[in-house]
C-alpha atoms as a PDB file:
ATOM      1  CA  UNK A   1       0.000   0.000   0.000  1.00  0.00           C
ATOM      2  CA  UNK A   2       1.220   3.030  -0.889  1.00  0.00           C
ATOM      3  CA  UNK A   3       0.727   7.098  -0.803  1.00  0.00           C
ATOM      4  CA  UNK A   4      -0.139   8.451  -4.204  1.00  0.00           C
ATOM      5  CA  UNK A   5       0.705  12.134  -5.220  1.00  0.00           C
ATOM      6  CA  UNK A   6      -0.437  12.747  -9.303  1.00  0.00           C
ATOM      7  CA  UNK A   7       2.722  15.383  -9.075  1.00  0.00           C
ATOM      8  CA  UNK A   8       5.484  13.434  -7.895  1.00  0.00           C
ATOM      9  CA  UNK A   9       7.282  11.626 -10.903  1.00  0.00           C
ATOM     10  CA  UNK A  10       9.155   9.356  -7.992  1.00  0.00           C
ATOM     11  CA  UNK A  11       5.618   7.721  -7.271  1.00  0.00           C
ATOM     12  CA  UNK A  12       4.779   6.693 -10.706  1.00  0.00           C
ATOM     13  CA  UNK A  13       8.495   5.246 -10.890  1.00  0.00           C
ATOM     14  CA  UNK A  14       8.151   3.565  -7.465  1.00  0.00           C
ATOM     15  CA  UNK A  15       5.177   1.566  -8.684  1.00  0.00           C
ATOM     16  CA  UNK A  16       6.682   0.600 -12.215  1.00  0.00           C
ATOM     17  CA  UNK A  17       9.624  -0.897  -9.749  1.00  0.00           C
ATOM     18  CA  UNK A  18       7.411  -2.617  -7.609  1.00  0.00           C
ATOM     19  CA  UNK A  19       5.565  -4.149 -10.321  1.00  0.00           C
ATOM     20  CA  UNK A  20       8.263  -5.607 -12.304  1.00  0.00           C
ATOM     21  CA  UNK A  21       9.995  -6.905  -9.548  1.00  0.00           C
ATOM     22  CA  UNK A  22       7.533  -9.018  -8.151  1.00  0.00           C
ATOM     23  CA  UNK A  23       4.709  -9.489 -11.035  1.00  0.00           C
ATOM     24  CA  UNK A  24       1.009 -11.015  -9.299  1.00  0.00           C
ATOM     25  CA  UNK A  25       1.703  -8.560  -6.091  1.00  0.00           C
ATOM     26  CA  UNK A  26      -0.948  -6.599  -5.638  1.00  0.00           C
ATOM     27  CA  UNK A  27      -0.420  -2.809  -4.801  1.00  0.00           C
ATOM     28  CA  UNK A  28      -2.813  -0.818  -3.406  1.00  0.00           C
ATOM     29  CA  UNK A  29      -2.979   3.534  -3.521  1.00  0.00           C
ATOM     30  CA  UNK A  30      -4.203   5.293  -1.119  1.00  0.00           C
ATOM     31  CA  UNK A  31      -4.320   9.325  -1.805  1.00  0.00           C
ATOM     32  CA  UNK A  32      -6.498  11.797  -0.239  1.00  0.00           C
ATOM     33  CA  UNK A  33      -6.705  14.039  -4.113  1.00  0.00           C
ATOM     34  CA  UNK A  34      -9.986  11.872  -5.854  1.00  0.00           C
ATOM     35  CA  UNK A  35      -8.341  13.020  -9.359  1.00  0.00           C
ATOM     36  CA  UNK A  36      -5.452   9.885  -8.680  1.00  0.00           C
ATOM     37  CA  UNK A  37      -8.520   7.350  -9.156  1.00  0.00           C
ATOM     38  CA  UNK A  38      -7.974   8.144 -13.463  1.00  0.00           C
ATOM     39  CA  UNK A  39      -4.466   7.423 -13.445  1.00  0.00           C
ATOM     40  CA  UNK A  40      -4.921   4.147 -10.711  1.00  0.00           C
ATOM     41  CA  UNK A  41      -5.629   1.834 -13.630  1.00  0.00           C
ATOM     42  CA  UNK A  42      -3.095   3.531 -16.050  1.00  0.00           C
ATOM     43  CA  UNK A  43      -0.335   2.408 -13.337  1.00  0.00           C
ATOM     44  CA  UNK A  44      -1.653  -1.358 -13.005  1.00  0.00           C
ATOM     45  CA  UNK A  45      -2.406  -1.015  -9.411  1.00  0.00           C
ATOM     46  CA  UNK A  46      -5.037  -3.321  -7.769  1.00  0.00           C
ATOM     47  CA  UNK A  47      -6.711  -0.644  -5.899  1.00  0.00           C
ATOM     48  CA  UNK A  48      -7.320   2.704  -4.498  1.00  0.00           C
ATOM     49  CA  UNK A  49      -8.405   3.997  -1.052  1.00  0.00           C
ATOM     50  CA  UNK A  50      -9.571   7.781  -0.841  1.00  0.00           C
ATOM     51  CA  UNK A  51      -8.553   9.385   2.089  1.00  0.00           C
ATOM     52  CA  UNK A  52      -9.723   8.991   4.708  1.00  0.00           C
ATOM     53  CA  UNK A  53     -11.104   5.558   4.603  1.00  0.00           C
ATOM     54  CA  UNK A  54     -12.352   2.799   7.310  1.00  0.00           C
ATOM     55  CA  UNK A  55     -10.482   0.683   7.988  1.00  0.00           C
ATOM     56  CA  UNK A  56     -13.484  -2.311   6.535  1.00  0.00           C
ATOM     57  CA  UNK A  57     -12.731  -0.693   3.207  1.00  0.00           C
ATOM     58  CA  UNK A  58      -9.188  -1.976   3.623  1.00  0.00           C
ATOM     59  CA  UNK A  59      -9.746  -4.699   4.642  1.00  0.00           C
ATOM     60  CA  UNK A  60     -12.119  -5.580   2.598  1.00  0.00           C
ATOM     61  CA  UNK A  61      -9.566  -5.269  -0.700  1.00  0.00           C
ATOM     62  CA  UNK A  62      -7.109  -7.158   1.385  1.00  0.00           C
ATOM     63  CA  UNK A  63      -9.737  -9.743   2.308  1.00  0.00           C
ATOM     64  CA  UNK A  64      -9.225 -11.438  -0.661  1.00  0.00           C
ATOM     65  CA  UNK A  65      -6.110  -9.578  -2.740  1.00  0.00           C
ATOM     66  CA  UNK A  66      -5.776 -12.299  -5.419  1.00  0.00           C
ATOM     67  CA  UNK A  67      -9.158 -12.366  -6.538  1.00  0.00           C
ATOM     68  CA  UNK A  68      -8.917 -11.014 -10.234  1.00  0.00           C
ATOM     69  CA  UNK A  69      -6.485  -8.070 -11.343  1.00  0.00           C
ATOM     70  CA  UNK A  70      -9.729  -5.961 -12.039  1.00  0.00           C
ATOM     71  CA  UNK A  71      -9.566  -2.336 -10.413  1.00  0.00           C
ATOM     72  CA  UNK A  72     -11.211  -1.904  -7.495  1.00  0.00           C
ATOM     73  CA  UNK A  73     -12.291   1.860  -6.749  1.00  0.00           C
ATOM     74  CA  UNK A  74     -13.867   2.719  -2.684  1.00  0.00           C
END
């Protein structure tokens, strides 16, 4: 899980890294800016959290983090 910020260049890099390291691990954004949710998908991440969230909205993306690689959107 990770902080997203549209502006910082080092974010979008971050999650390219992630996800070529370790293909099939799902990463999840959280940002409190609702404008992150277009570029979400763009990235290939397996979800996004706006800020502030429960914590049943978490847990209900972790619940089951395998389950497809469609885009989940709280």
């Amino acid at each position: 899980m990770m902080d997203i910020n549209q502006k910082s260049p080092a974010c979008k890099d971050l999650v390219h890294q992630i996800i070529s390291c370790h293909p099939g691990l799902p990463v999840i954004a959280i940002s409190g800016n609702p404008k992150i949710q277009s570029i979400v998908k763009k990235l290939g991440l397996a979800a996004f959290l706006l800020m502030p969230f429960m914590l049943k909205e978490l847990y209900h993306i972790v619940e089951n983090p395998f389950a497809g690689q469609a885009l989940k959107c709280i």
